[in-house]
Protein backbone atom coordinates (compact mmCIF):
# COMPACT_ATOMS: atom_id res chain seq x y z
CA UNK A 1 15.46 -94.35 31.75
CA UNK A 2 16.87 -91.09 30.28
CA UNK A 3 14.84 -88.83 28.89
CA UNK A 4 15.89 -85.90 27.00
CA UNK A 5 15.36 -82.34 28.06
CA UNK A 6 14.40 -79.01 25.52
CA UNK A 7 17.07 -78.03 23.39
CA UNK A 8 19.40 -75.95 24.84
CA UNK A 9 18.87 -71.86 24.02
CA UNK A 10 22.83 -70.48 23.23
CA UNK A 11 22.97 -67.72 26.08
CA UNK A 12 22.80 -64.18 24.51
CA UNK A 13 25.37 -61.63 24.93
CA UNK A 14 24.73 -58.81 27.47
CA UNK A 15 27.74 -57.19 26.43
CA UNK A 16 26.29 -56.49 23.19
CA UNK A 17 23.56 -54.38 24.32
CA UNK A 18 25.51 -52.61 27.40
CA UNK A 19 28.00 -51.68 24.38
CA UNK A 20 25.23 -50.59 22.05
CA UNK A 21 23.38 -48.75 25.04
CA UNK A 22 26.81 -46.73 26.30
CA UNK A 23 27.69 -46.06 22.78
CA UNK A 24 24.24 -44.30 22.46
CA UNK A 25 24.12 -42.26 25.60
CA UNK A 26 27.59 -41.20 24.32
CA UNK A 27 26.69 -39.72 21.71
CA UNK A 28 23.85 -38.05 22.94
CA UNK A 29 25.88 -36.30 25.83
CA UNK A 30 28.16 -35.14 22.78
CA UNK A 31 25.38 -33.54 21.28
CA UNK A 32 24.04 -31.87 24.14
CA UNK A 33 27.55 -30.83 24.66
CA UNK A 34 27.76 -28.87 21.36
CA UNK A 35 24.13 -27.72 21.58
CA UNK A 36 24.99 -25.95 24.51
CA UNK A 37 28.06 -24.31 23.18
CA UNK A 38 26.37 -23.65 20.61
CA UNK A 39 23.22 -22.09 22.59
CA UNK A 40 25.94 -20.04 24.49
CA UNK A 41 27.57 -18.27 21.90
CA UNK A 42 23.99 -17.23 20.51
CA UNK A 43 23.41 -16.02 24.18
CA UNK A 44 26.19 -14.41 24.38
CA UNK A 45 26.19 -12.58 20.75
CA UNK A 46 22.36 -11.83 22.07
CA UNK A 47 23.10 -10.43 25.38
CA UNK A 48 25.91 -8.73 23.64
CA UNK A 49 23.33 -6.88 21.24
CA UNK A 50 20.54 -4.52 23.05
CA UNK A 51 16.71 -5.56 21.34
CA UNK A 52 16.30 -2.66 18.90
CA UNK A 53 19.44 -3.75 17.18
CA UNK A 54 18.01 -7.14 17.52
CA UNK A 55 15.01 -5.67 15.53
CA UNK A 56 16.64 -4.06 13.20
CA UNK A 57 19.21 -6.92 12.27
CA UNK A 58 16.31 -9.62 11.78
CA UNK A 59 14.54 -7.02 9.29
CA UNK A 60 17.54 -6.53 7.72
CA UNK A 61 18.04 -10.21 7.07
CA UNK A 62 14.38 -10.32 5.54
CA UNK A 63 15.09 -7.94 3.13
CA UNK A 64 18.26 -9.50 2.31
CA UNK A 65 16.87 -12.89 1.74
CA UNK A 66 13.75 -10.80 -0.34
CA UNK A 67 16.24 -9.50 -2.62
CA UNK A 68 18.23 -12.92 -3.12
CA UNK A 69 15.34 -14.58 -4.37
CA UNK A 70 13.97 -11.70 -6.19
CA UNK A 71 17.82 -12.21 -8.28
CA UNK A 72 18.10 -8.57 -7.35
CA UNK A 73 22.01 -8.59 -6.61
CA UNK A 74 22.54 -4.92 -7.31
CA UNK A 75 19.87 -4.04 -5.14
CA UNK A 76 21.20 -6.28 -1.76
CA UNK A 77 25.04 -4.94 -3.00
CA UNK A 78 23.90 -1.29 -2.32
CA UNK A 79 21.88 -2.27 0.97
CA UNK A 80 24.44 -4.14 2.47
CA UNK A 81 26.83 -1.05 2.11
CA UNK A 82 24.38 1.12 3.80
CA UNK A 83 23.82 -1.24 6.34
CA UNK A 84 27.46 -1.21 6.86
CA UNK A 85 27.70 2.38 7.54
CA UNK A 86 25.05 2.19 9.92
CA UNK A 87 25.94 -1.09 12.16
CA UNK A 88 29.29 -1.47 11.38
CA UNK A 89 29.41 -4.18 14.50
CA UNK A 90 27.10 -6.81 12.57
CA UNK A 91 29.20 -8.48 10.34
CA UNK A 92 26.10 -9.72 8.30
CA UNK A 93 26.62 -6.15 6.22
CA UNK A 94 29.73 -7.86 4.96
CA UNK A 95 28.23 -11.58 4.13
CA UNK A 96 25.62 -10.10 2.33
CA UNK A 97 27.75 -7.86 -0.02
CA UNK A 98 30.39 -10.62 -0.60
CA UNK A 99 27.25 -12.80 -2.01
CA UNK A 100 25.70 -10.20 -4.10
CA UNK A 101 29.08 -9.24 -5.07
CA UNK A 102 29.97 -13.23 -6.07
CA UNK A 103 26.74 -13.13 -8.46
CA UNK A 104 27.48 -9.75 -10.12
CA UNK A 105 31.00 -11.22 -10.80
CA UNK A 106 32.83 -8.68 -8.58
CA UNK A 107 35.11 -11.60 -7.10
CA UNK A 108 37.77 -9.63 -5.82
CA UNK A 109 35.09 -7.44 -3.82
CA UNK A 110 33.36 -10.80 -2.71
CA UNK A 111 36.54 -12.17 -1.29
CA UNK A 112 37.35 -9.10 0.86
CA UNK A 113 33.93 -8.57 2.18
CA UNK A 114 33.67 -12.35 2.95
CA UNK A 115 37.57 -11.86 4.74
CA UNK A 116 35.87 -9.06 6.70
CA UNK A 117 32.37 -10.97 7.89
CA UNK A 118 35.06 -13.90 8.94
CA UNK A 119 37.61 -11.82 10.64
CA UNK A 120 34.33 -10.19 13.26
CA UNK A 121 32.47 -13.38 13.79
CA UNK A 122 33.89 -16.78 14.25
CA UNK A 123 30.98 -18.47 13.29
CA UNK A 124 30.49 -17.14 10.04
CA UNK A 125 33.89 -18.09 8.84
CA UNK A 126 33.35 -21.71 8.01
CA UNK A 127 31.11 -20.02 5.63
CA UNK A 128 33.28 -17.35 3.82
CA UNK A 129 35.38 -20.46 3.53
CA UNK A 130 32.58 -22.01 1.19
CA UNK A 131 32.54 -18.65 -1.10
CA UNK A 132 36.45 -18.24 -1.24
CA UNK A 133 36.57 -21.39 -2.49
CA UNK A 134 33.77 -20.70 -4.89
CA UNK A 135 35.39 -17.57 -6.19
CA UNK A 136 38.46 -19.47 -6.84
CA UNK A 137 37.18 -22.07 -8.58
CA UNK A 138 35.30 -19.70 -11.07
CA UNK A 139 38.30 -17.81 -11.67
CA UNK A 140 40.18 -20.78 -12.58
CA UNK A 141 37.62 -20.79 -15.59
CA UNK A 142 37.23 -17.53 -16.09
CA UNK A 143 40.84 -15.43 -15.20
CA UNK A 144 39.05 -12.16 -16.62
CA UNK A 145 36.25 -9.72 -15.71
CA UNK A 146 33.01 -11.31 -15.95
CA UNK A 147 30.90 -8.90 -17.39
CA UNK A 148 27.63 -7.71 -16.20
CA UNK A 149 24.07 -9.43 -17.11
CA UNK A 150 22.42 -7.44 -18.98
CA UNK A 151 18.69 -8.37 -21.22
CA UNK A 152 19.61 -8.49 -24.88
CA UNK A 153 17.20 -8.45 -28.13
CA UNK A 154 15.87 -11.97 -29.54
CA UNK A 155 16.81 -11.73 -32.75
CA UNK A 156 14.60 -14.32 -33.85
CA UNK A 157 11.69 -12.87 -32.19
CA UNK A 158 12.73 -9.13 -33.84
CA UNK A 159 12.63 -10.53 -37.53
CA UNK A 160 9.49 -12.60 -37.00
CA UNK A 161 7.62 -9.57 -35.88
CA UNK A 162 9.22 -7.54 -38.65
CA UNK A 163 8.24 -9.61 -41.50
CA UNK A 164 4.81 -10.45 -40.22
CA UNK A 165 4.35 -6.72 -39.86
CA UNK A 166 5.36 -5.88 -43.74
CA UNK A 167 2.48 -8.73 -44.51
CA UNK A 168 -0.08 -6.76 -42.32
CA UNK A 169 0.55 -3.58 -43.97
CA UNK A 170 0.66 -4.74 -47.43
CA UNK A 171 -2.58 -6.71 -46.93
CA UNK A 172 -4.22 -3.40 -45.10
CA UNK A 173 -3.45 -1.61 -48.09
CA UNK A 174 -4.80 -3.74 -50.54
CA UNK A 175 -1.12 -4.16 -52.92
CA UNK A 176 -1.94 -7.88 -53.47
CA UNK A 177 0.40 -8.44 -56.03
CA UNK A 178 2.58 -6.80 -53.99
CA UNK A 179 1.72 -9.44 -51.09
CA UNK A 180 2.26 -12.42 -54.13
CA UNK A 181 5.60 -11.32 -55.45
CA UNK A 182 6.98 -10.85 -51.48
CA UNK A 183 6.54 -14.15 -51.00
CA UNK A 184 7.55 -15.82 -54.63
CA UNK A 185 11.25 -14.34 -53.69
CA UNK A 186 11.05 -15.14 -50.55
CA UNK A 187 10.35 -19.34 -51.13
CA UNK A 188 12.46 -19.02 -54.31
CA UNK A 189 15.60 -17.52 -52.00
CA UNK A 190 14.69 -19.94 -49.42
CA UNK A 191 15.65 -17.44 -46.77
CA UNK A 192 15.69 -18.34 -43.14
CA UNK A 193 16.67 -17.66 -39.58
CA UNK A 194 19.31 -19.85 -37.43
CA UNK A 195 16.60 -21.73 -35.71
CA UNK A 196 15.33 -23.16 -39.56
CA UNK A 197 12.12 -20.84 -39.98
CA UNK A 198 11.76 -19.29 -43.70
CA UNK A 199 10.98 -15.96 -43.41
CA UNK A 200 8.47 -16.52 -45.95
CA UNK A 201 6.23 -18.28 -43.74
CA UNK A 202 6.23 -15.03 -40.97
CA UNK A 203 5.01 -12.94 -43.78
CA UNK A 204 2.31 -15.09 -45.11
CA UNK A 205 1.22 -15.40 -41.40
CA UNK A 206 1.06 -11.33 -41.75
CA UNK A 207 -1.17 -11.56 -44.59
CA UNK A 208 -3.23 -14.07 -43.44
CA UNK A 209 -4.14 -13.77 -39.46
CA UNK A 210 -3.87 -11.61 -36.52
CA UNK A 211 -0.54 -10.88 -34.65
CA UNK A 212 0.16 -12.90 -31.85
CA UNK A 213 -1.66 -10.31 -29.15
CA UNK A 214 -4.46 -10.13 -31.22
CA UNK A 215 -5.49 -13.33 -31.88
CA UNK A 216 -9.19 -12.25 -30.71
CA UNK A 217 -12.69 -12.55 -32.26
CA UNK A 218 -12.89 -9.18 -33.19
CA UNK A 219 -9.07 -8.72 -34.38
CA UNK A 220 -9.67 -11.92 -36.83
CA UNK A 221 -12.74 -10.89 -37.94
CA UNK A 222 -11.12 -7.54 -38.92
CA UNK A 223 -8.69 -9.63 -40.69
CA UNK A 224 -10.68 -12.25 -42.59
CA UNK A 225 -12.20 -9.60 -44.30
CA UNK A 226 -9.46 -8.15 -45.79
CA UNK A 227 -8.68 -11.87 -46.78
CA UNK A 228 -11.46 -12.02 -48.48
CA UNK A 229 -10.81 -9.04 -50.42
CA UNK A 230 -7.62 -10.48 -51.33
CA UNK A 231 -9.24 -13.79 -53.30
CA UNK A 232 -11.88 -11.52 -54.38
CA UNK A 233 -9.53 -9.59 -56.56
CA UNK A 234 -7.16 -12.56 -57.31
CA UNK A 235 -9.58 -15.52 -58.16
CA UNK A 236 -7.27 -17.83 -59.61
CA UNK A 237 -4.17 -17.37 -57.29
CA UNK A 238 -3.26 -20.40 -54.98
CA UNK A 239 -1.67 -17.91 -52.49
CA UNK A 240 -4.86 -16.09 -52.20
CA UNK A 241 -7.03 -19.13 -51.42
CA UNK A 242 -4.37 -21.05 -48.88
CA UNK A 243 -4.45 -17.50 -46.94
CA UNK A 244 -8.16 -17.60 -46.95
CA UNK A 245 -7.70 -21.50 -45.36
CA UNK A 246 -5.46 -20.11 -43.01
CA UNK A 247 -7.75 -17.70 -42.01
CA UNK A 248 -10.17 -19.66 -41.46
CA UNK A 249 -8.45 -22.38 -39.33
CA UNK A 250 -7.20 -19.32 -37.01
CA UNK A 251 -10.38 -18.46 -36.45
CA UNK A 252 -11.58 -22.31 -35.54
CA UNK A 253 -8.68 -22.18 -32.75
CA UNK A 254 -10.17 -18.75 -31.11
CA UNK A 255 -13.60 -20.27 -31.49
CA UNK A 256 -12.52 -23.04 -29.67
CA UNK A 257 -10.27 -21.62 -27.50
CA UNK A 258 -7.04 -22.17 -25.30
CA UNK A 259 -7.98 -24.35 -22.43
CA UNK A 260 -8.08 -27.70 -22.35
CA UNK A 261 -11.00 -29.57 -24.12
CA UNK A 262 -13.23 -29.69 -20.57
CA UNK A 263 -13.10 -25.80 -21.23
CA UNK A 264 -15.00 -25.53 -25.21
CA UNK A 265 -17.99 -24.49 -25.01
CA UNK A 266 -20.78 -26.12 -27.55
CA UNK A 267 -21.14 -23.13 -29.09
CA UNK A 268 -17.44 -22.90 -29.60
CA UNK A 269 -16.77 -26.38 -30.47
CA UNK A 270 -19.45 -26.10 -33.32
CA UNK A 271 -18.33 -22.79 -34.69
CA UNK A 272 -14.80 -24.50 -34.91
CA UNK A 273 -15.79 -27.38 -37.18
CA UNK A 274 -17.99 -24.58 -39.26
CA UNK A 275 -14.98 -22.70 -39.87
CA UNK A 276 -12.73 -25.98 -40.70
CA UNK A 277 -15.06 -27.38 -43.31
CA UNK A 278 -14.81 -23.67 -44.98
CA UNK A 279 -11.24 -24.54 -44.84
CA UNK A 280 -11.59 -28.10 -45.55
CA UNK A 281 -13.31 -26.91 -48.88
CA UNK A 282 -10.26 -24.19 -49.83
CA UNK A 283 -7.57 -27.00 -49.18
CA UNK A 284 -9.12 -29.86 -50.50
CA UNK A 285 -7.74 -29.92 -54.23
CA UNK A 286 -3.87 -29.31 -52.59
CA UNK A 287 -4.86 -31.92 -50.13
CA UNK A 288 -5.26 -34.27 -52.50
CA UNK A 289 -2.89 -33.52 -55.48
CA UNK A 290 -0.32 -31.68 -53.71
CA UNK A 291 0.87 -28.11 -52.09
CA UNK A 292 1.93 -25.49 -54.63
CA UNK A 293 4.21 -24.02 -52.52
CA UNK A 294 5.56 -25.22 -48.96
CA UNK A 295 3.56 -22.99 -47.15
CA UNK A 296 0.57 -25.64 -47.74
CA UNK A 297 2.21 -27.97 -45.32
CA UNK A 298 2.70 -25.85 -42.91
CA UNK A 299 -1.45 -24.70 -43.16
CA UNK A 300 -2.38 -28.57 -43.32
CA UNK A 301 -0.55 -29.06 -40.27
CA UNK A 302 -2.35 -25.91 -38.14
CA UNK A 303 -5.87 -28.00 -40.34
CA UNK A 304 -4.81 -31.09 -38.95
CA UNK A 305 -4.38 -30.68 -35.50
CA UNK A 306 -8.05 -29.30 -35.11
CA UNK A 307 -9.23 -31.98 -37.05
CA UNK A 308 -7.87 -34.93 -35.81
CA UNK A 309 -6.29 -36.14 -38.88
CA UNK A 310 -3.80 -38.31 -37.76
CA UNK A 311 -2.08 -41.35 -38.70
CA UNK A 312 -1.36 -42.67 -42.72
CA UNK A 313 -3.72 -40.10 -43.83
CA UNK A 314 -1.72 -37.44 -42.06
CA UNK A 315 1.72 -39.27 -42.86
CA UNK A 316 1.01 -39.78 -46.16
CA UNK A 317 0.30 -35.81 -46.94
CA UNK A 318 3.11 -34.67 -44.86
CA UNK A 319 5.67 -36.99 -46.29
CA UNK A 320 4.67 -36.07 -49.87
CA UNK A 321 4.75 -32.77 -48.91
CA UNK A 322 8.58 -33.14 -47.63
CA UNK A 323 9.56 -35.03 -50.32
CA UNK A 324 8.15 -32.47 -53.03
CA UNK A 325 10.17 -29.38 -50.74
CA UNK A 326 12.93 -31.16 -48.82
CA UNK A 327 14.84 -28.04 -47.76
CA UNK A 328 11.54 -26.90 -45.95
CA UNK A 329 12.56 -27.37 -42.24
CA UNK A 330 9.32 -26.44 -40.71
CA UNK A 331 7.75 -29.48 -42.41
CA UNK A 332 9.89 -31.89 -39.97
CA UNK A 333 9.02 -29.64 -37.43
CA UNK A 334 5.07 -29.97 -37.67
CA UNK A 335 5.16 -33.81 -38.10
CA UNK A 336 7.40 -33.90 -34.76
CA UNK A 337 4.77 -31.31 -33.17
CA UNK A 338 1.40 -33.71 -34.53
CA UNK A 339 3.97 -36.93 -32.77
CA UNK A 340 3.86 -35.28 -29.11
CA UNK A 341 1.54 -37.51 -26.62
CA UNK A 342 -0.11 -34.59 -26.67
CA UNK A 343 -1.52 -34.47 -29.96
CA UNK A 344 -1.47 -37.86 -32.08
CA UNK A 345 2.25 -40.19 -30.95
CA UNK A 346 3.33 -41.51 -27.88
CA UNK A 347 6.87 -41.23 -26.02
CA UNK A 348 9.79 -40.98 -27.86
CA UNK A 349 8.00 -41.11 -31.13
CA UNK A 350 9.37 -37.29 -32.26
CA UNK A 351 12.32 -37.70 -30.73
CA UNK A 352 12.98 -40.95 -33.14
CA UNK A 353 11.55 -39.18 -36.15
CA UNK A 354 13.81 -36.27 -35.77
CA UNK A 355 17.05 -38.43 -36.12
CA UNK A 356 15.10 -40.61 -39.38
CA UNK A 357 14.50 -37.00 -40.90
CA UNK A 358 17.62 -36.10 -40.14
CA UNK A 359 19.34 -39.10 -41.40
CA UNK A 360 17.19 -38.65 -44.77
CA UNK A 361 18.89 -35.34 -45.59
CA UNK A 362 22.43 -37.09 -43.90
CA UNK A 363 25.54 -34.93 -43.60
CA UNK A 364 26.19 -31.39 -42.24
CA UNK A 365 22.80 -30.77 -43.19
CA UNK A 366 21.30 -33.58 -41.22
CA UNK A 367 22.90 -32.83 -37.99
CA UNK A 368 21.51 -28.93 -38.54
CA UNK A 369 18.30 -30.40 -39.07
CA UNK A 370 18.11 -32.68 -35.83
CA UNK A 371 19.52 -29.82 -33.59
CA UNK A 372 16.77 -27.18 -35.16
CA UNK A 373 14.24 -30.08 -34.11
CA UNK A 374 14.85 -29.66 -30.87
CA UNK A 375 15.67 -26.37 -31.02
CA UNK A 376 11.97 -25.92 -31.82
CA UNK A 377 10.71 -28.52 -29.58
CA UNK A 378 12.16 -26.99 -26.92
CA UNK A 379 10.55 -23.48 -27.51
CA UNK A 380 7.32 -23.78 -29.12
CA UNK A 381 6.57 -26.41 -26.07
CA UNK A 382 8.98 -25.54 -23.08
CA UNK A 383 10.13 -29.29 -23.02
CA UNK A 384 12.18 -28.60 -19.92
CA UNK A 385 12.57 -32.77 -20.59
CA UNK A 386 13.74 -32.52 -23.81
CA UNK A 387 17.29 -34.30 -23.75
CA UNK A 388 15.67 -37.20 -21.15
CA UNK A 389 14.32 -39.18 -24.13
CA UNK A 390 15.38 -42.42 -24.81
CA UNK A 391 16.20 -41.49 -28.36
CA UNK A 392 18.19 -38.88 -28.35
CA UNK A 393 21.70 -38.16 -29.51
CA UNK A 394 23.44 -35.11 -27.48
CA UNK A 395 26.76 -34.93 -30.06
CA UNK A 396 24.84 -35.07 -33.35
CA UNK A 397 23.05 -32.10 -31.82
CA UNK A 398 26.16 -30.75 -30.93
CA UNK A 399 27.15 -31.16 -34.44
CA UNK A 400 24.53 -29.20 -35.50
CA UNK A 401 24.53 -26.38 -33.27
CA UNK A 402 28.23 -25.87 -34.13
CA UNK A 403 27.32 -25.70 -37.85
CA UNK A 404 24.21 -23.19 -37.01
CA UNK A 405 26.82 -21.23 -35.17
CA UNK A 406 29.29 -20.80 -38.20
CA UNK A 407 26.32 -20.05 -39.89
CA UNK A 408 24.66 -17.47 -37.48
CA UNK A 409 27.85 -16.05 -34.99
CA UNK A 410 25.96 -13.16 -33.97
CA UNK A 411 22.39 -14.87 -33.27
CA UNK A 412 21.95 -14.45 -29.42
CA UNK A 413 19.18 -16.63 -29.11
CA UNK A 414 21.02 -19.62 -31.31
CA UNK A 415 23.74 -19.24 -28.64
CA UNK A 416 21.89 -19.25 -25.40
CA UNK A 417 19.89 -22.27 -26.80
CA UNK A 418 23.07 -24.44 -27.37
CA UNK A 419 23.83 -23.53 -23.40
CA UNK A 420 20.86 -24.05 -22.24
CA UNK A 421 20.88 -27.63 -23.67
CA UNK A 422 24.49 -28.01 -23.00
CA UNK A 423 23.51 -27.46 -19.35
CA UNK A 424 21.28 -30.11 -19.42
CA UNK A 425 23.17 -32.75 -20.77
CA UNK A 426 25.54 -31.50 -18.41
CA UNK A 427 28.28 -30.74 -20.81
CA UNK A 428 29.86 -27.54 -18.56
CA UNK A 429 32.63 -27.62 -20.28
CA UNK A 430 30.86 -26.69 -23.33
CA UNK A 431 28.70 -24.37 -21.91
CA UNK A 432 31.69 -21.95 -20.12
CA UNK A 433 33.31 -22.22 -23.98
CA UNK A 434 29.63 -20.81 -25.11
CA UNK A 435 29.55 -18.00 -22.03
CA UNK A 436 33.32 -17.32 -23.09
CA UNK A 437 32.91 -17.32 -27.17
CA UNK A 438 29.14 -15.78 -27.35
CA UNK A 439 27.37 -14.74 -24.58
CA UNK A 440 28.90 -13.10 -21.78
CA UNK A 441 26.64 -11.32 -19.89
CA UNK A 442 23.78 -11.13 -22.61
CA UNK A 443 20.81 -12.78 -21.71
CA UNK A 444 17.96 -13.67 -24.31
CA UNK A 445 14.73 -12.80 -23.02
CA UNK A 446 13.42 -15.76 -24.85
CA UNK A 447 14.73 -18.83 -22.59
CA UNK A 448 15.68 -16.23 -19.24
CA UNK A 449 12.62 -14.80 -17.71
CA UNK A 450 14.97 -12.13 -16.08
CA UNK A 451 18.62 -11.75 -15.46
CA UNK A 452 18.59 -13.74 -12.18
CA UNK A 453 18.62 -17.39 -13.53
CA UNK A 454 20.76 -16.60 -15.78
CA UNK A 455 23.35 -15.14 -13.89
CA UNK A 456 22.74 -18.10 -10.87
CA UNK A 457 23.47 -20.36 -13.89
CA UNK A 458 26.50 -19.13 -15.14
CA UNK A 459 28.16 -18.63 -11.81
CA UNK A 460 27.30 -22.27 -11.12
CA UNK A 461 28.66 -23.48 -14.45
CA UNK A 462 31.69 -21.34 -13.85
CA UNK A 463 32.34 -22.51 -10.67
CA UNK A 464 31.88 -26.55 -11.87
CA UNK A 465 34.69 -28.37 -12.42
């Protein structure tokens, strides 16, 4: 009888693996190949160069990698020239002028001294390539000069300090009606900056609480009793008594402090809700009938945060509030502040209320509205995430920071915020039309630390196609 055998296994391929083995050892003979080339020219350029000079070129390549990241260009442009007259054999003198010159905008300087480094060493040529084609790009977006990067003024920041200044002094010297009628005009002119604040508001803060570097015990203290004075002699004014509130909830936050809440103290965390039921008691009749003026929503808010009122009790005070002063932008900005995860919402929930307030107010106005949202967002908070959301709209911003710009031409700051957030979104077109129409080489201290990421930012949107 027959009997059946195992299965029969289908032979494997050899030539498979001798393919995949040969094809292998190939390539690693090609890269040995290369390495050693490679290895030779550095002996040779070595050999070539006695050790001092050796020395001497490594330290100068430390410095000049110092001074790149330090953003000081001018500084590596003048070193590399007097490294040049001292080694004029190391064509690294050359590469690193052509760079610095590249981010000064001196493209016709950074070309030649890239030209140069390539014409005395081979191996740096594949390099100057890189920046030629670099510079050429950024002049096809920018035929002219580029002008140097210079630190400009805020002018936000300039006025804010002004008018919180002429509420100081006025409150120092006792001219309370003085202090009164100020601000009457003020709310009555509704006069603001580009970013939406009324200046109104910066000069109440004057009358009310310490400057911003002197928000201390002993600096509020100072303060509160001039305060006092203040609704002393004026019994029956509302403006009076919401500065005493004010007062008061300033002097909860530097109670409490800072740092996060693992870092109150109990001492501090009970002198903070001693200080915001004095408040509590001054704000309680506007709490509940309504704000005189719009500056109450703007004290609620500061009350509210410390408190933890949050939710329809908040909502329902805020919204009133909006309703009773709808031109009052920093009302839509405190309810999108109290909707951060941080304090009282969850994601995306200021981001969505800034487009309903927006589309409440609809129009020209609406779109100004949404971009000043962000606007302040963006620098009360340093949301470097601020256009990720999943409800935002980049062109009705855009909408609105053309209108602000009509508005404001010669506000710095409202220009380098529209390119900073045209950056992000990624709109470069846009943002060489702002460095073009605007900015130049002014940088806003506000949103550039120093000159250096601004001017790495602008060469790279210049050179982006």
């Amino acid at each position: 009888m027959y009997t059946p055998g195992p299965p029969l296994q289908p032979k494997r391929s050899a030539f498979r693996w001798q393919f995949l083995l040969g094809f292998f050892i190939a390539l690693s003979a090609l890269c040995i190949i290369y390495w050693n080339r490679f290895q030779m020219w550095e002996q040779i350029r070595n050999y070539q160069i006695p050790e001092p000079e050796r020395s001497q070129r490594a330290a100068f390549a430390s410095q000049m990698d110092a001074l790149q990241n330090q953003g000081q260009y001018s500084a590596m442009r003048i070193a590399a020239a007097k490294w040049r007259k001292t080694h004029p054999a190391d064509p690294n003198g050359f590469a690193s002028e052509g760079f610095a010159a590249y981010y000064l905008g001196d493209l016709g300087k950074s070309v030649a001294a890239w030209e140069k480094a390539a014409a005395m060493d081979p191996l740096i040529g594949e390099s100057a390539g890189a920046w030629v084609g670099a510079v050429n790009e950024v002049r096809g977006n920018w035929p002219g000069p580029i002008p140097p990067a210079v630190l400009a003024q805020n002018d936000l920041l300039s006025a804010e300090k002004l008018w919180h200044q002429k509420g100081a002094a006025l409150l120092a010297a006792g001219k309370f009606d003085e202090i009164e009628n100020t601000i009457a005009q003020l709310l009555k002119s509704r006069t603001e900056l580009a970013d939406g604040r009324w200046l109104a508001t910066f000069f109440f803060e004057g009358a009310s609480e310490p400057a911003e570097d002197e928000k201390n015990e002993l600096r509020w203290a100072s303060k509160m009793k001039q305060v006092e004075v203040w609704n002393a002699a004026k019994p029956n004014s509302d403006l009076a008594e919401l500065a005493l509130a004010a007062s008061w909830i300033r002097g909860a936050y530097i109670a409490r402090g800072e740092g996060y809440a693992s870092t109150v103290t109990e001492e501090g965390d009970a002198l903070k809700f001693e200080r915001l039921k004095n408040a509590k008691v001054l704000l309680s009749q506007q709490m509940a009938s309504g704000g005189k003026t719009p500056l109450f929503i703007w004290v609620f808010h500061n009350f509210s945060q410390l408190s933890g009122i949050k939710g329809a009790p908040y909502d329902a005070i805020v919204d009133r509030e909006i309703a009773a002063f709808p031109t009052f932008s920093q009302a839509v900005f405190c309810k999108a502040i109290h909707l951060l995860p941080r304090w009282y919402g969850e994601r995306d929930d200021w981001e969505f209320y800034a487009g309903q307030a927006a589309d409440n107010v609809g129009g020209v106005a609406g779109d100004i509205l949404y971009a000043r949202t962000f606007w302040r967002m963006h620098r009360r908070y340093r949301l470097d995430d601020v256009w990720e959301g999943r409800k935002t709209d980049w062109p009705r911003a855009k909408r609105g920071f053309e209108a602000i710009l009509k508005r404001y031409p010669n506000s710095l700051t409202a220009a380098n915020t529209y390119f900073v957030f045209a950056i992000a979104n990624q709109d470069n077109a846009l943002g060489r039309k702002l460095l073009k129409d605007y900015i130049g080489g002014k940088v806003e201290p506000e949103y550039w630390t120093d000159t250096k990421y601004f001017v790495r930012t602008r060469m790279s949107t210049l050179q982006t196609k």
